[in-house]
Protein backbone atom coordinates (compact mmCIF):
# COMPACT_ATOMS: atom_id res chain seq x y z
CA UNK A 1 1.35 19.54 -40.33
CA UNK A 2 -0.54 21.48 -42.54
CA UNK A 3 -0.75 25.29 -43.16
CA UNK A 4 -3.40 26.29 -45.12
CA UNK A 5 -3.70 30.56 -46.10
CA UNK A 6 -6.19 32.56 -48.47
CA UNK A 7 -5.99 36.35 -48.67
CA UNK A 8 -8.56 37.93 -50.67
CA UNK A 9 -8.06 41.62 -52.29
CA UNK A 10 -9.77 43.39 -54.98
CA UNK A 11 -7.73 42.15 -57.95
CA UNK A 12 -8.02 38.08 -56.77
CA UNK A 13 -7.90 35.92 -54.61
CA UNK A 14 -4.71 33.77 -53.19
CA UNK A 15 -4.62 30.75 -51.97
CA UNK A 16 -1.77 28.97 -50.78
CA UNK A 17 -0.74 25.64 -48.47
CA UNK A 18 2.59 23.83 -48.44
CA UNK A 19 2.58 20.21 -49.77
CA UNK A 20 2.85 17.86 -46.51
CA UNK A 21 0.69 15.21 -45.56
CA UNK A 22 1.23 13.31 -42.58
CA UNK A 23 -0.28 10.06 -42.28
CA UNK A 24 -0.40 7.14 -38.86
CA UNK A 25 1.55 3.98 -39.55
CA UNK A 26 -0.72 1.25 -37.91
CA UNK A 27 2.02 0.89 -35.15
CA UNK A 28 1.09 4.53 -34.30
CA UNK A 29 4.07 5.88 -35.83
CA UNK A 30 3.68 9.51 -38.22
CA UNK A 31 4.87 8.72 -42.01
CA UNK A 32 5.38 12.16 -43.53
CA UNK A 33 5.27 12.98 -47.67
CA UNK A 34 6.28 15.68 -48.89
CA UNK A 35 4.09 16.33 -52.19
CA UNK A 36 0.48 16.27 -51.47
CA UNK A 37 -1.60 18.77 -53.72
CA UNK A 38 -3.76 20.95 -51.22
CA UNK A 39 -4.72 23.54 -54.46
CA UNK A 40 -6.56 22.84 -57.14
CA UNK A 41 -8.10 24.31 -59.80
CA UNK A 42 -11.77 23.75 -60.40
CA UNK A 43 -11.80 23.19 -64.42
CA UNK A 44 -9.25 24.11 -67.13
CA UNK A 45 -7.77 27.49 -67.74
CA UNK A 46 -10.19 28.31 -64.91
CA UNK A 47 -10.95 31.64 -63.05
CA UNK A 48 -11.40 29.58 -59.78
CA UNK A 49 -9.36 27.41 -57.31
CA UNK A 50 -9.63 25.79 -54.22
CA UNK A 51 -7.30 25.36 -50.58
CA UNK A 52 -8.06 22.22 -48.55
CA UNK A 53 -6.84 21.65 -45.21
CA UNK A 54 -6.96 18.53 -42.97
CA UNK A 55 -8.32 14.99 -43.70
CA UNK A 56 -6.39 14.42 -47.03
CA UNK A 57 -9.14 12.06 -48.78
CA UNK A 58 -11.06 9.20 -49.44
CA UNK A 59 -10.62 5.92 -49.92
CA UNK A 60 -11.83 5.17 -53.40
CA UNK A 61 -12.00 8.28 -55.14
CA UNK A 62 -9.47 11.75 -54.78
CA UNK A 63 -10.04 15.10 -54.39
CA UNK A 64 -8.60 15.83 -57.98
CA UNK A 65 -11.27 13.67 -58.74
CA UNK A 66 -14.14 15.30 -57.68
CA UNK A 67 -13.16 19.01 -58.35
CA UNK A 68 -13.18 17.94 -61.69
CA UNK A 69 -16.48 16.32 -61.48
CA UNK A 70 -17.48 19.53 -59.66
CA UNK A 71 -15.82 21.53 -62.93
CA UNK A 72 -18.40 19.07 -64.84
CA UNK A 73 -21.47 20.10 -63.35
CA UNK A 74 -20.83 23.45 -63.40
CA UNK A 75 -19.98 23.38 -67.17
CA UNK A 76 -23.59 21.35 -67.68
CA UNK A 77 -25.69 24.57 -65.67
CA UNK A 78 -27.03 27.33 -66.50
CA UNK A 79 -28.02 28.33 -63.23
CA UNK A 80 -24.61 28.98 -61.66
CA UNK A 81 -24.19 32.33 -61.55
CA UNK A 82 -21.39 32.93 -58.39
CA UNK A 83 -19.50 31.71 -56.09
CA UNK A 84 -21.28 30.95 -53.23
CA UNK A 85 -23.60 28.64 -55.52
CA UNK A 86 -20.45 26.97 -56.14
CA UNK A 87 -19.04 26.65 -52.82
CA UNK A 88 -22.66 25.56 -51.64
CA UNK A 89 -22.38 23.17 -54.56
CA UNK A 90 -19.28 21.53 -53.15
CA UNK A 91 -20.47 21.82 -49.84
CA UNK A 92 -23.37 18.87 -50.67
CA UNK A 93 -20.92 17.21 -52.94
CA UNK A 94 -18.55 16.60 -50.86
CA UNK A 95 -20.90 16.08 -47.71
CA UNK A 96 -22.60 13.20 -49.56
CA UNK A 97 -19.55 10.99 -49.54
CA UNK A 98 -18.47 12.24 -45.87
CA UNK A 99 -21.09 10.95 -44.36
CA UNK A 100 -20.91 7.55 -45.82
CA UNK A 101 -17.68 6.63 -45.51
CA UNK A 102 -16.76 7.93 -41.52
CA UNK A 103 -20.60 6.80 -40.61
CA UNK A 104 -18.62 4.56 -37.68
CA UNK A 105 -16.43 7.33 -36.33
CA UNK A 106 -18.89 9.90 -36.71
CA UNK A 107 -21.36 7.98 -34.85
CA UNK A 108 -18.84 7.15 -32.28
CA UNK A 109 -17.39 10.64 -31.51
CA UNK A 110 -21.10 12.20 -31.24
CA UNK A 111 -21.58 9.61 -28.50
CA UNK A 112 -18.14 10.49 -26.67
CA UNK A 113 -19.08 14.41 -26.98
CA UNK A 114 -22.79 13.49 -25.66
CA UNK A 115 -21.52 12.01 -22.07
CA UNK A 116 -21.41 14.51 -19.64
CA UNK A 117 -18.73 12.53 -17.82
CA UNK A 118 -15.70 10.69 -19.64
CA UNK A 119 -12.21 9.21 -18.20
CA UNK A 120 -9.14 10.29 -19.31
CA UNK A 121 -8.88 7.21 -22.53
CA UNK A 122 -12.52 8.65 -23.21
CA UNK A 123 -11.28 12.09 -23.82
CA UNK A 124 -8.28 11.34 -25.54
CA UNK A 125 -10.64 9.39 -28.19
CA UNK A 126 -12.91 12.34 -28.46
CA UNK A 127 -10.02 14.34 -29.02
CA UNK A 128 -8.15 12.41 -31.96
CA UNK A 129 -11.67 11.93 -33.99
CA UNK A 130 -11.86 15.40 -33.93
CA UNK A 131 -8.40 15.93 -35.20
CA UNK A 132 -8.79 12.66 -37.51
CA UNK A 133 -12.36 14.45 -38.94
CA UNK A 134 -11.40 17.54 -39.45
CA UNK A 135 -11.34 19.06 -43.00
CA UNK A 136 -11.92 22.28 -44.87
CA UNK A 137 -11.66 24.25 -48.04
CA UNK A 138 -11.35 27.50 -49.23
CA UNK A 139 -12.73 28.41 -52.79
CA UNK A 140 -12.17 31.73 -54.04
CA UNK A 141 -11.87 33.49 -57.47
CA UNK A 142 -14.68 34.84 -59.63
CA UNK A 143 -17.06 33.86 -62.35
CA UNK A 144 -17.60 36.04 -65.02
CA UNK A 145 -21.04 36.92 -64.86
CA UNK A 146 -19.61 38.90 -61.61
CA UNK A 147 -16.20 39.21 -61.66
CA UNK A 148 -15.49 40.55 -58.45
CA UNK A 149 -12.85 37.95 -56.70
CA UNK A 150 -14.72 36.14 -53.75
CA UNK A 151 -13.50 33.51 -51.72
CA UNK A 152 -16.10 30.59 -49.19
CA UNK A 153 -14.68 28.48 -46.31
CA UNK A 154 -16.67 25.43 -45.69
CA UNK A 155 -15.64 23.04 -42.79
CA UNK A 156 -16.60 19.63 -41.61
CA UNK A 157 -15.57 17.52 -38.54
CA UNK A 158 -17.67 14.06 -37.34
CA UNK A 159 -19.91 16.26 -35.36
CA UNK A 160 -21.32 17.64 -38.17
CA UNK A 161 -25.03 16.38 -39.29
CA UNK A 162 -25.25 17.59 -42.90
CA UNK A 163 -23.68 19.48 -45.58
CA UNK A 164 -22.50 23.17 -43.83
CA UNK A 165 -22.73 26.64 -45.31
CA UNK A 166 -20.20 28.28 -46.73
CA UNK A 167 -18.95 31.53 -44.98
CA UNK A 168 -17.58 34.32 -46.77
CA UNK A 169 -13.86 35.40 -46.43
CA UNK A 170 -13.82 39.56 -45.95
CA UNK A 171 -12.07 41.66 -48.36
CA UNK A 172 -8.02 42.30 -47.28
CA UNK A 173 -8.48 39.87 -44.18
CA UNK A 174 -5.77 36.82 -44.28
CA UNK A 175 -6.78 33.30 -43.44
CA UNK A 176 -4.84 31.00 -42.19
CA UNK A 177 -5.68 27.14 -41.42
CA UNK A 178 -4.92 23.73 -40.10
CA UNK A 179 -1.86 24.86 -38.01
CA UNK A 180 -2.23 28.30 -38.00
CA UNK A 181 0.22 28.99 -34.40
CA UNK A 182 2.80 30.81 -36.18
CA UNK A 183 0.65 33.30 -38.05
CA UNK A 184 -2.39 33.73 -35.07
CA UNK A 185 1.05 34.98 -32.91
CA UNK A 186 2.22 37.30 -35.73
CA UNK A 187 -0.94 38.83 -36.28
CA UNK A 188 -2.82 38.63 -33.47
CA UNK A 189 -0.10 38.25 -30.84
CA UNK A 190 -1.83 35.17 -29.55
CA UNK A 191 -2.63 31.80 -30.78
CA UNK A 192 -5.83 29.61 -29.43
CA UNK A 193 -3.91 27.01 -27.74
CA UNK A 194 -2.45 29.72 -25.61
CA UNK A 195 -5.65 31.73 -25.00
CA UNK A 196 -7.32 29.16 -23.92
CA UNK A 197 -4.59 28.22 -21.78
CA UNK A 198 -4.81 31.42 -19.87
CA UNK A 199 -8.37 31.20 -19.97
CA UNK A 200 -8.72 27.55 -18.17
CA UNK A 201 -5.72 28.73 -15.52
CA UNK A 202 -7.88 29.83 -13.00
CA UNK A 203 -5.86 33.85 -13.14
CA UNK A 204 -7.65 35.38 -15.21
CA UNK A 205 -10.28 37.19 -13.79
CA UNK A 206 -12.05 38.81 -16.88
CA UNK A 207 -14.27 37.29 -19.37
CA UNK A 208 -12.84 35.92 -22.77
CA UNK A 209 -14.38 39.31 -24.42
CA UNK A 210 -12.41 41.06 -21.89
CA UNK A 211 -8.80 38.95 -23.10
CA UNK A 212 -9.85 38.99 -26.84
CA UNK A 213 -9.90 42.57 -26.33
CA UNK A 214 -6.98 43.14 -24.59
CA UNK A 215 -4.51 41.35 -27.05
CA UNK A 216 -5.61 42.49 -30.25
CA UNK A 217 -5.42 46.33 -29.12
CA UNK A 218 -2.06 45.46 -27.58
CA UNK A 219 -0.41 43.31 -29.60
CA UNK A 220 -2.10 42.37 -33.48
CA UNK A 221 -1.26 43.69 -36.38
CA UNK A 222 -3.60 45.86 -38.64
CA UNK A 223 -2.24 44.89 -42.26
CA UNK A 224 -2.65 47.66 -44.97
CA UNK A 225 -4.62 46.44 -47.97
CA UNK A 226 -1.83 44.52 -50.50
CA UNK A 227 -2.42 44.51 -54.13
CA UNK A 228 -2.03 40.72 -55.82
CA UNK A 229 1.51 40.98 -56.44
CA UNK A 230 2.57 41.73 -52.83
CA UNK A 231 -0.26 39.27 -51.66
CA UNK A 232 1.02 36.24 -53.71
CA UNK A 233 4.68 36.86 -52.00
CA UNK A 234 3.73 38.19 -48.32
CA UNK A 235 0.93 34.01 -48.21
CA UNK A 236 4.30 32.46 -49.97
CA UNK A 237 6.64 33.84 -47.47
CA UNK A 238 4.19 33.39 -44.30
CA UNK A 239 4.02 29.44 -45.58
CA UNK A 240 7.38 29.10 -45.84
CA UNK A 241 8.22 30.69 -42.41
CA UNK A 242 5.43 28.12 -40.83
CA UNK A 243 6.43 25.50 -41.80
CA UNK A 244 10.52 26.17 -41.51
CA UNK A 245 9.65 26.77 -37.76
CA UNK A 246 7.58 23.74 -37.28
């Protein structure tokens, strides 16, 4: 499992994951390790880092790899002036090797999620390439020709048809990725596998606006804003709980 969390306030920017990475024995069988890096920092003694979540790599060159590369080119420019340049940056970087090496199962899960009909082994396919090609990342911090911490999310799965744009995290609101159950009932008193349970059930006679509504007036949590300090213990903590409960 993976829990990936980012929580953005006005003195930084925290990001945080735990270090498992679960990987499919070719008898089907999960092998799990326990000290995968999922933060990095982008450069040396660097005012920027980076939270990845979900497909843990390639095949001929690592993610350590190319954040440094990435710490290259932005050493070599002149022209990189924020954040968002450099999550847009990493965004084509990493899209350009993406594409290349899951052309096969990209190909084959956009023709799964084209049929308008599919049996039961059909879905079940759909669904694990989706799982299989999902990946994202979280890079946050500041650069000092603004130094106001900012944090990007950019996501990929095999649907996706070329490098995405990065969306920006808000000021004082947590993230949480990958397996984000735990927290999503915490905080918002529901998590997606549960909404969309109730959804699909055939009870619930309002509209998804209507049950979005209802639960986060009833039952989330508005946090306060949390200065660094508490931040960096309140993601640590939240981690920790995750995956102790997983």
């Amino acid at each position: 499992m993976t829990i990936a969390a980012c929580y953005r306030c006005t003195e930084g920017v925290v990001l945080g994951s735990d270090s498992t990475a679960t990987y499919f024995s070719p008898f089907g069988e999960p092998w799990h390790f326990n000290f995968a890096q999922k933060v990095f920092e982008i450069g040396e003694n660097s005012t920027l880092g980076v939270v990845s979540w979900g497909l843990g790599g390639f095949k001929n060159v690592s993610y350590r790899t190319l954040f440094a590369q990435l710490a290259d080119e932005i050493g070599r420019s002149q022209s990189i002036k924020s954040v968002r340049t450099i999550a847009e940056l990493w965004s084509q970087k990493y899209w350009n090797i993406y594409k290349d090496e899951f052309a096969d199962p990209r190909k084959r899960c956009n023709e799964l999620a084209s049929m308008t009909t599919r049996n039961r082994q059909e879905d079940e396919e759909l669904y694990l390439l989706r799982v299989k090609g999902g990946v994202g990342f979280i890079i946050g911090g500041y650069v000092f020709d603004d130094r106001t911490p900012r944090a990007f999310q950019v996501t990929f799965d095999f649907e996706s048809n070329n490098s995405q744009l990065p969306i920006e995290i808000g000021i004082h609101d947590p993230i949480f990725r990958g397996l984000p159950n735990f927290m999503d009932r915490v905080l918002k008193g529901m998590d997606n596998p549960l909404y969309e349970a109730i959804i699909n059930s055939g009870k619930w006679a309002g509209t998804r606006e209507d049950l979005t509504q209802l639960v986060w007036n009833v039952s989330s949590i508005k946090l306060p804003p949390i200065p660094l300090r508490e931040a960096i213990d309140w993601i640590y903590s939240s981690i920790y709980a995750t995956t102790a409960l997983s």
